[in-house]
Protein backbone atom coordinates (compact mmCIF):
# COMPACT_ATOMS: atom_id res chain seq x y z
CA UNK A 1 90.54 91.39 79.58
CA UNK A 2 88.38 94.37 79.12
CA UNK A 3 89.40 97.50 77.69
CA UNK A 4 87.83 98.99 80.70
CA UNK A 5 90.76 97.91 82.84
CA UNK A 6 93.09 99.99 81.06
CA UNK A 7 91.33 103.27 82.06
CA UNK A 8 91.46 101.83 85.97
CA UNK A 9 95.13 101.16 85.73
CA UNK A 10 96.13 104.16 84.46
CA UNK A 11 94.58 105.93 87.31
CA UNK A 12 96.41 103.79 89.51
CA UNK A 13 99.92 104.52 87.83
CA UNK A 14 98.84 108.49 88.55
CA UNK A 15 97.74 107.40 92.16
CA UNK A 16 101.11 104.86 92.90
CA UNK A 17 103.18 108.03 91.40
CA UNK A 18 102.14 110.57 93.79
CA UNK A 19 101.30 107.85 96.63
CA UNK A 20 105.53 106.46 96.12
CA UNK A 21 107.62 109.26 94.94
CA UNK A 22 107.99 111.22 98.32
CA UNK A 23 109.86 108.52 99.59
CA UNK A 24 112.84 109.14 96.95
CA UNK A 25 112.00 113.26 97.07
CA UNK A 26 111.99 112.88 101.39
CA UNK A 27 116.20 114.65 101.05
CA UNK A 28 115.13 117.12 98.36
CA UNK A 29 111.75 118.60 100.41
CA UNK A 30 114.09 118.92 103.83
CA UNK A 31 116.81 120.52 101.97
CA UNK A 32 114.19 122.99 100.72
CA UNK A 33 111.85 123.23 103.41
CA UNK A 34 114.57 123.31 105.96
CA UNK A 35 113.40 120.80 108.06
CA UNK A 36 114.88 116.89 108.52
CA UNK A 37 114.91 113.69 106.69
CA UNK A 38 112.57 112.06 109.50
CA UNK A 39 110.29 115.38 110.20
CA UNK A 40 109.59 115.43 106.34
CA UNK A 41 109.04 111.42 106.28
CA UNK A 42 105.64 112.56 107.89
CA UNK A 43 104.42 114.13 104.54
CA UNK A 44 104.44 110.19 103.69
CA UNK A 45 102.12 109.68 106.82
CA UNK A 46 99.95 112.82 106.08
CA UNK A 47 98.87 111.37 102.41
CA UNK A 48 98.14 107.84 104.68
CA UNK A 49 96.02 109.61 106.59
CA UNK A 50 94.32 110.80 103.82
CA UNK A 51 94.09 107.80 102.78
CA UNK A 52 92.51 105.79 105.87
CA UNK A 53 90.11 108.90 106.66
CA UNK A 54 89.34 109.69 102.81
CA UNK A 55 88.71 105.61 102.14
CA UNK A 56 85.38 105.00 104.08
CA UNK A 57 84.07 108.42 104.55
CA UNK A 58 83.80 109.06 100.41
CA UNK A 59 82.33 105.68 99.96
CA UNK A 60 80.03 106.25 102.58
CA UNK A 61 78.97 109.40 101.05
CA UNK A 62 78.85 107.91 97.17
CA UNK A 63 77.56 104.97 98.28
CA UNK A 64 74.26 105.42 95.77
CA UNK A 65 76.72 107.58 93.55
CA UNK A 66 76.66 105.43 90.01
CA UNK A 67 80.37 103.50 89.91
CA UNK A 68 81.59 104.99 87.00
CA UNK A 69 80.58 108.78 88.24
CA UNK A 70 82.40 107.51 91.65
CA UNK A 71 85.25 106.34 89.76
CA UNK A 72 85.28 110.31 88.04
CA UNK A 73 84.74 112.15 90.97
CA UNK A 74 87.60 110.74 93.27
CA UNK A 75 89.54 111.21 90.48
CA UNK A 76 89.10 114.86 89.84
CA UNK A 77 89.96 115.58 93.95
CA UNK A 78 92.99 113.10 93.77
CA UNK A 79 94.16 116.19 90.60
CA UNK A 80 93.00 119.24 92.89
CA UNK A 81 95.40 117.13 95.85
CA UNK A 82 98.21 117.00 93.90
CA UNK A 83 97.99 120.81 92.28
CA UNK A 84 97.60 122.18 95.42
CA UNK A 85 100.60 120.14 96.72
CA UNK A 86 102.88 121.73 94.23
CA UNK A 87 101.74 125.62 94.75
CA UNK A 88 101.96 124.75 98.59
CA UNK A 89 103.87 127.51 99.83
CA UNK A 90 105.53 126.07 102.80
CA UNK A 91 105.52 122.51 104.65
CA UNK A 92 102.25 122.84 106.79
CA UNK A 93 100.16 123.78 103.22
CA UNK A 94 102.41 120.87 101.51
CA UNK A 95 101.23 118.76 104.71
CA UNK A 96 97.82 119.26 103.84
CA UNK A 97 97.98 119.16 99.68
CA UNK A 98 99.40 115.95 100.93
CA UNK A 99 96.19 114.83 103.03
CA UNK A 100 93.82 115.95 99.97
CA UNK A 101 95.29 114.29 97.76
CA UNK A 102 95.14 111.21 99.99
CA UNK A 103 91.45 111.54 100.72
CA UNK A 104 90.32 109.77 97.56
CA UNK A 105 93.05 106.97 97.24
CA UNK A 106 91.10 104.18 99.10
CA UNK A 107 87.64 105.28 97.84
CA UNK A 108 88.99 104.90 94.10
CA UNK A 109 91.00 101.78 94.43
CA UNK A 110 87.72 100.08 96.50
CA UNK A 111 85.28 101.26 94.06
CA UNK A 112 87.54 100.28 91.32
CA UNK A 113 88.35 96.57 92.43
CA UNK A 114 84.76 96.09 92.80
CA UNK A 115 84.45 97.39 89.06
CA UNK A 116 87.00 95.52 88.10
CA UNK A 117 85.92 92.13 89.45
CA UNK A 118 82.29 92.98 88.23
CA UNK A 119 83.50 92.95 84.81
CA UNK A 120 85.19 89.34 84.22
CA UNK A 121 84.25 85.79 84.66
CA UNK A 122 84.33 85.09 88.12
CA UNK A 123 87.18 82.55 88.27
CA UNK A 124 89.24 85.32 86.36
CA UNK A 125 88.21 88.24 88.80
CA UNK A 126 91.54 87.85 91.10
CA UNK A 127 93.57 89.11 87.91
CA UNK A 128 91.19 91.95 86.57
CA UNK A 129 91.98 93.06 90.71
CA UNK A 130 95.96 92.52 90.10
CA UNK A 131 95.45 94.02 86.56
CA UNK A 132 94.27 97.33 88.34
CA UNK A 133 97.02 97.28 90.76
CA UNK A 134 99.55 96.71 87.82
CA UNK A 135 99.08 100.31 87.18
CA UNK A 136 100.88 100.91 91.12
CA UNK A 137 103.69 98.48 90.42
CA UNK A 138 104.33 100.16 86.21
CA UNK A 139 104.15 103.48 88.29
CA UNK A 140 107.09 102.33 90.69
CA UNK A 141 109.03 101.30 87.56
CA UNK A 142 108.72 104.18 85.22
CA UNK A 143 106.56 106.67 87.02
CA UNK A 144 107.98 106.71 90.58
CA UNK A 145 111.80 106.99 89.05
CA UNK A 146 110.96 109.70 86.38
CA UNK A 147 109.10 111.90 89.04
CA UNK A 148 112.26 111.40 91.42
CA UNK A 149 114.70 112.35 88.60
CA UNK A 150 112.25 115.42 87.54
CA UNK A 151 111.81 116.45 91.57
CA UNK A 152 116.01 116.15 91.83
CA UNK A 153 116.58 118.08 88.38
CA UNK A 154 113.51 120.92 88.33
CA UNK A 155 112.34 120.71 91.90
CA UNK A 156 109.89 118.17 93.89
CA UNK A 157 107.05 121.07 92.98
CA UNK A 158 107.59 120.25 89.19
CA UNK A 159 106.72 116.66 90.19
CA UNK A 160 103.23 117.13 91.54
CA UNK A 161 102.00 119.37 88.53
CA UNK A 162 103.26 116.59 86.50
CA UNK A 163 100.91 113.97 88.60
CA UNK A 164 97.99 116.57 88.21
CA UNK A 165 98.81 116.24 84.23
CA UNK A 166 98.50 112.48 84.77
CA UNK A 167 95.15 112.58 86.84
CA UNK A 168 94.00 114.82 83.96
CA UNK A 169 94.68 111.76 81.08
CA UNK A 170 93.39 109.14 84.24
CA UNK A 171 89.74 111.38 83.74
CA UNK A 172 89.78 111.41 79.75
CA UNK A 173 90.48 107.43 80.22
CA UNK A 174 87.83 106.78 82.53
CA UNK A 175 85.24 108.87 80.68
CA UNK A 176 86.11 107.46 77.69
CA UNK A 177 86.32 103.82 78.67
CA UNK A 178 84.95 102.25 81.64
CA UNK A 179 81.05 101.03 81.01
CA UNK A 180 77.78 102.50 82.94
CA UNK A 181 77.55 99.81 85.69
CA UNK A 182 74.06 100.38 87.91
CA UNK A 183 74.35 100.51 91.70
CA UNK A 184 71.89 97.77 93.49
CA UNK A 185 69.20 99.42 95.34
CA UNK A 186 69.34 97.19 97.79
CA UNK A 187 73.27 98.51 98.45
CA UNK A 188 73.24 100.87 101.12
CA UNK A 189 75.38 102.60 104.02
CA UNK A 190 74.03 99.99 106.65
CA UNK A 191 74.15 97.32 104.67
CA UNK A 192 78.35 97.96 103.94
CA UNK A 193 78.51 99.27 107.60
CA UNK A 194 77.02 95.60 108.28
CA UNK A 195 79.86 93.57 105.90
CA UNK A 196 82.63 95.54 107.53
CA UNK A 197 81.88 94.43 110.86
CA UNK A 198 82.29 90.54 110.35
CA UNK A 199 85.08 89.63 112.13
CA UNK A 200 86.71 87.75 109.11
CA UNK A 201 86.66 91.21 107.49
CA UNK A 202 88.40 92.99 110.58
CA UNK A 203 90.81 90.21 110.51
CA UNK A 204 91.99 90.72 107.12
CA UNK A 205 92.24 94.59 107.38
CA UNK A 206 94.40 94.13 110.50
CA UNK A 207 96.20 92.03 108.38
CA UNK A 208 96.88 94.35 106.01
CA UNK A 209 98.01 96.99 108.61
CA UNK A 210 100.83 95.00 110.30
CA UNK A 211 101.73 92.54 107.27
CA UNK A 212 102.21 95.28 104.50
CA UNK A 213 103.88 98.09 107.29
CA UNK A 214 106.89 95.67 107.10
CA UNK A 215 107.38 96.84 103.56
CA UNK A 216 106.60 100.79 104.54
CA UNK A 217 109.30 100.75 107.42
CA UNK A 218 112.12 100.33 104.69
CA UNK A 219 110.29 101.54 101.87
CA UNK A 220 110.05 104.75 103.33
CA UNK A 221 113.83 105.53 103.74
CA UNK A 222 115.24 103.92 101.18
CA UNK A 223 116.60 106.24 99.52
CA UNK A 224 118.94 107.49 102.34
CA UNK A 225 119.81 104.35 102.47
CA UNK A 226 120.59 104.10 99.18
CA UNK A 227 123.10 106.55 99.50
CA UNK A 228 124.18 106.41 103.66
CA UNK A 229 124.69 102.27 103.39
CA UNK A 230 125.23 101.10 99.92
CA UNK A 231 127.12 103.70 99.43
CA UNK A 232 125.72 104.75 95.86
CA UNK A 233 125.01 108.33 94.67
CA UNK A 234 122.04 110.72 94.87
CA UNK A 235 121.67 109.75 90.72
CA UNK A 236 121.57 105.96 91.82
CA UNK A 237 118.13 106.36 93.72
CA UNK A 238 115.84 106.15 90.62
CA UNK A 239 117.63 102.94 89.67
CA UNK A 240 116.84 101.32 92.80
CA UNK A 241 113.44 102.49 93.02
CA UNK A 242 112.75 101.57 89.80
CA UNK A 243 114.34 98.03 90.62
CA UNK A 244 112.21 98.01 93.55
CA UNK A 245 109.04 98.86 90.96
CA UNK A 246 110.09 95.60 88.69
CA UNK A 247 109.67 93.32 91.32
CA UNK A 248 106.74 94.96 92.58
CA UNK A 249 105.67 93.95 88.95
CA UNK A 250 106.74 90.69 88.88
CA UNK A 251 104.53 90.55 92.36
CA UNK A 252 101.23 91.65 91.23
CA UNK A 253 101.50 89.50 88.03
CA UNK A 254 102.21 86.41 90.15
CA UNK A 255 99.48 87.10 92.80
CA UNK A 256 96.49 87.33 90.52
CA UNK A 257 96.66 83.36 88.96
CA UNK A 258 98.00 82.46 91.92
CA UNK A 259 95.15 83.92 94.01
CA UNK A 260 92.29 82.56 91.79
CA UNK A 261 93.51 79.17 92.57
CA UNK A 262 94.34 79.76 96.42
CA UNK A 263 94.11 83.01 98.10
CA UNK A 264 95.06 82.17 101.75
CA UNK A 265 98.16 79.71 100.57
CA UNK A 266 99.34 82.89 98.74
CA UNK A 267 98.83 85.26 101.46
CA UNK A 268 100.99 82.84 104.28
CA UNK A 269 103.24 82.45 101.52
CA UNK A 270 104.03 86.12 100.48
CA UNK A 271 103.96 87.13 104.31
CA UNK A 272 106.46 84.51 105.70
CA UNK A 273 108.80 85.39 102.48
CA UNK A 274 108.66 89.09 103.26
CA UNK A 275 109.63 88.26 106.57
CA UNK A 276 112.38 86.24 105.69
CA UNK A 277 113.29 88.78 102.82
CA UNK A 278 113.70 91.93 105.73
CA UNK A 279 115.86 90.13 107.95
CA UNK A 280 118.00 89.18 105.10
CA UNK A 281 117.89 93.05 103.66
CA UNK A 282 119.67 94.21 107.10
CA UNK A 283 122.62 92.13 106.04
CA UNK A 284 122.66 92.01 102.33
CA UNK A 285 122.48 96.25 102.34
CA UNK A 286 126.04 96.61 103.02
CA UNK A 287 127.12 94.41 99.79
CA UNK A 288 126.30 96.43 96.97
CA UNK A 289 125.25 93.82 93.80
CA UNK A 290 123.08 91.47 96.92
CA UNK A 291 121.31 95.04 98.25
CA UNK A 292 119.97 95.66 94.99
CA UNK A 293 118.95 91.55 94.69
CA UNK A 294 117.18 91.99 97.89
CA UNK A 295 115.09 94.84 96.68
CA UNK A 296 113.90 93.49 93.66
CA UNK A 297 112.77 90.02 95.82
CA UNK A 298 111.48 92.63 98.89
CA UNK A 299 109.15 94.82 95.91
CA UNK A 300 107.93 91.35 94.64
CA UNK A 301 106.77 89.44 98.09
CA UNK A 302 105.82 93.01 99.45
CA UNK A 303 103.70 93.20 96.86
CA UNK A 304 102.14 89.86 96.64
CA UNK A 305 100.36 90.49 99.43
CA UNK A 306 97.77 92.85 98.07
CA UNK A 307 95.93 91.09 95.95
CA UNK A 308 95.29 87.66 98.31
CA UNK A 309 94.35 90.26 100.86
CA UNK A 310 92.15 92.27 98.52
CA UNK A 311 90.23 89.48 97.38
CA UNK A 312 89.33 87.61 101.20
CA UNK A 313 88.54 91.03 102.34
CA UNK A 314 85.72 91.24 99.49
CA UNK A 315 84.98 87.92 99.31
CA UNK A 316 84.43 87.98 103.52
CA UNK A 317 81.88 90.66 102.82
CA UNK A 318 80.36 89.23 100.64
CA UNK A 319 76.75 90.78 98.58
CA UNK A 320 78.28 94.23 100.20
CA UNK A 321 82.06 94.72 98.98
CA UNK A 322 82.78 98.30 98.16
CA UNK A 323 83.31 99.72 101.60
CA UNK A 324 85.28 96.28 103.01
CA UNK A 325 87.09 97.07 99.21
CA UNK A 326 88.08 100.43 100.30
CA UNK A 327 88.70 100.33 103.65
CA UNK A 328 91.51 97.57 102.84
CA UNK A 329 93.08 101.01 101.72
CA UNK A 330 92.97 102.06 104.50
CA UNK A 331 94.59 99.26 106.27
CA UNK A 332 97.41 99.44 103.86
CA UNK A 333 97.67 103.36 104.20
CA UNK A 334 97.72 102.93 107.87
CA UNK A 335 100.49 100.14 106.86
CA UNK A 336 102.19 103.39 104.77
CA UNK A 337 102.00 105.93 107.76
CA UNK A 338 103.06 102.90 110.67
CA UNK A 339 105.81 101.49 108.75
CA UNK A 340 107.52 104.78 107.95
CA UNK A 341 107.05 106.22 111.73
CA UNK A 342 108.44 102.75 113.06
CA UNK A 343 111.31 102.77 110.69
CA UNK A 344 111.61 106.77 111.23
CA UNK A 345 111.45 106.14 115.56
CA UNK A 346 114.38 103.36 115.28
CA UNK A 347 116.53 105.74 112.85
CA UNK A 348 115.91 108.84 115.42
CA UNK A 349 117.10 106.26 118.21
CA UNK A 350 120.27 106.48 116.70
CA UNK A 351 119.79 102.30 116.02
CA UNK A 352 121.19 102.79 112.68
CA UNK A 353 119.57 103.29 108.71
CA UNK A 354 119.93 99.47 108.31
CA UNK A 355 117.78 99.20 111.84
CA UNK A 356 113.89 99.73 109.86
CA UNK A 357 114.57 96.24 107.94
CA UNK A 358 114.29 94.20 111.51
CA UNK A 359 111.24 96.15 112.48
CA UNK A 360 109.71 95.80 109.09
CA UNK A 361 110.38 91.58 109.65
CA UNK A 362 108.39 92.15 113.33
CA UNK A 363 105.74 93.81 111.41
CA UNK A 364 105.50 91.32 108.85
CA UNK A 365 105.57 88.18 111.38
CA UNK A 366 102.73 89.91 113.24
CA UNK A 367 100.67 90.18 110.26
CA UNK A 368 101.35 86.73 109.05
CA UNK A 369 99.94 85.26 113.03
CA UNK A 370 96.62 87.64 112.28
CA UNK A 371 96.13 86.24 108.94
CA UNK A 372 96.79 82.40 110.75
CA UNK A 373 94.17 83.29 112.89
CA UNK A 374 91.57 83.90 109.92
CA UNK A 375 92.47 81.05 108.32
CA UNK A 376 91.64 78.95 111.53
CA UNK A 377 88.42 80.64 111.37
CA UNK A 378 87.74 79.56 107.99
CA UNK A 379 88.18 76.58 108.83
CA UNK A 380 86.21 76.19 111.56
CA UNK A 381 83.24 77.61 109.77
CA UNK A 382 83.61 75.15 106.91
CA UNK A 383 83.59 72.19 109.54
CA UNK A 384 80.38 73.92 110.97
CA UNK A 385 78.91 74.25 107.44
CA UNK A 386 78.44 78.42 108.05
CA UNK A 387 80.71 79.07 105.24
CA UNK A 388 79.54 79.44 101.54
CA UNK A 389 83.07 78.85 99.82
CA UNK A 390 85.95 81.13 98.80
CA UNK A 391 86.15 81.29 95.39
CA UNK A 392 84.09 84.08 93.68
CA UNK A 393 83.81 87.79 95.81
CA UNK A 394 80.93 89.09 94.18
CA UNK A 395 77.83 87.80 94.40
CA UNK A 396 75.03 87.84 91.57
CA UNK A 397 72.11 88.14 93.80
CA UNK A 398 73.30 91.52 94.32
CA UNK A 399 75.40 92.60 91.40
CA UNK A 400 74.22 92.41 87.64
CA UNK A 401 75.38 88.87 85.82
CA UNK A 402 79.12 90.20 84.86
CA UNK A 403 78.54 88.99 81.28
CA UNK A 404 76.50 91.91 80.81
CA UNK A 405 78.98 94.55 81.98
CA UNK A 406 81.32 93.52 79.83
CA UNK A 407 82.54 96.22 77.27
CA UNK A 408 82.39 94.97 73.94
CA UNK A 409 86.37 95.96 73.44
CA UNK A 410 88.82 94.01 74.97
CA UNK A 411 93.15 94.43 75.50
């Protein structure tokens, strides 16, 4: 793989850090803000709405913007997002640090799967995409656990300087490593606004927003239930987020073979099991050893979805991927802020902590009858010979040959 993927997923560890950790800081902020557990749960929804506003409007804007000065850019705003979070004097200014630091999540990761697929053989470009997001899963291992621990110990502020610190190495990398790839004239706003408006493409995003908000509706108060259910200790919650991180891990580095060879099997598959996997969570939660199980196998199919649904979405848009790249982002930060109001609405209605795991399995059958629907679609174009074939996302008529963007260093 190139060397040039290291530099994107170390951007995404600083990105999955700052994107993951509120959800085990949520008690720590309300204790110090003095507000509640379920008020401050909307700092998760105000960096989602960063997110899904921040995703197509900056790659609108850079859409002529040279990739790798894209790729720098976002990443110097997702550091100013993240600094200002942690000198936010009170919880509206933390609200919007929150929303700033959003705006360039979806923009970077879009930008950078495109990158990343653009520099690999094409029957290899599902894994340089999962390779990428390994830097999200690694951060919900190590970086997601040690920020929690650090927020717990020296204050959540202490957290978010420490993310800035990590955007600041994520700039050195990318400067240093990823390759000068040229943007196609023929690439412009209307021919992305174009892409996104194919209904295979809409399909897939709305895929995204119910199938992963099955994983955001527990995700997002997991920690109290850590500690309210399980019955574990405040000290406990890094363990189980970091369990939740290894099969998150174990996800990602299943999706991207897996994908190559058969991207909608893999996306029915990973939706039906994360279905299965939240009903089972709202019984398993109340036996210690089988809660913790359950979250390794919930991180793993929750997170086997992303890369299947990364890959259609591009591959549906074809010769114009970067804003149908980034607005999956979106979908999956409108996923973020969905899941953790619907899980948040059923705790406030006094249904219970354990209640968000059979709202999460709704969400997640929902999304798996969208992404049904696409795949009857499919099939109805290839009996009707419109469709070109599913297996490579970017096209060469309007990207350069990737054996020439190739770096000549390789991990």
């Amino acid at each position: 793989m190139p060397v040039a993927l290291l530099a994107l997923a170390i951007s995404a560890f600083g990105i999955g850090t700052t994107e993951f950790v509120m959800m085990g800081l949520l008690p720590n902020v309300a204790g110090d803000l003095g507000t509640t557990v379920p008020t401050a749960g909307h700092l998760v929804s105000a960096y989602a709405l960063g997110v899904v506003v921040g995703a197509p409007l900056l790659t609108a804007l850079g859409s002529r913007v040279p990739r790798k000065r894209m790729l720098l850019l976002l990443m110097a705003l997702f550091t100013v997002g993240n600094l200002a979070s942690a000198l936010a004097p009170g919880y509206g200014w933390l609200l919007a640090g929150r929303v700033l630091a959003g705006l360039p999540h979806g923009a970077f990761f879009g930008v950078g799967a495109v990158v990343a697929a653009r520099l690999v053989r094409p029957d290899r470009q599902a894994r340089a995409v999962a390779t990428m997001f390994l830097g999200l899963t690694v951060a919900n291992i190590l970086g997601v656990p040690a920020a929690t621990l650090l927020g717990q110990h020296l204050g959540w502020r202490a957290t978010f300087l420490v993310v800035a610190v990590i955007g600041l190495a994520s700039l050195a990398a990318l400067a240093r490593l990823v390759p000068e790839l040229p943007v196609d004239e023929r690439q412009g706003l209307g021919r992305e606004l174009r892409a996104l408006g194919r209904p295979q493409v809409l399909l897939g995003l709305l895929t995204a927003v119910f199938g992963f908000a099955g994983v955001f509706a527990v995700y997002s108060y997991l920690a109290s239930m850590t500690t309210e259910v399980m019955g574990f200790g405040e000290s406990t919650v890094t363990i189980v987020l970091a369990l939740f991180g290894i099969g998150m891990t174990a996800g990602a580095l299943a999706a991207g073979p897996l994908t190559d060879r058969a991207p909608r099997p893999t996306l029915y598959g990973s939706l039906a099991a994360l279905a299965v996997t939240l009903v089972a969570f709202r019984f398993t939660v109340h036996v210690p050893w089988l809660a913790l199980v359950t979250v390794v196998v919930l991180g793993a199919v929750g997170f086997m979805t992303t890369t299947p649904l990364q890959m259609l979405v591009m591959e549906k848009a074809k010769d114009a991927p970067t804003l149908a790249s980034a607005s999956n982002h979106s979908a999956f930060n409108l996923a973020n802020a969905g899941g953790a109001w619907a899980g948040g609405a059923a705790i406030a209605a006094g249904w219970g902590w354990t209640s968000p795991a059979l709202v999460g399995a709704a969400l997640a059958a929902a999304g798996l009858a969208i992404a049904a629907l696409a795949g009857l679609l499919d099939r109805r174009e290839d009996r009707t010979g419109n469709a070109k074939g599913a297996s490579h996302v970017v096209a060469r008529s309007a990207e350069a040959p990737a054996r020439t963007l190739q770096p000549e260093r390789t991990v």
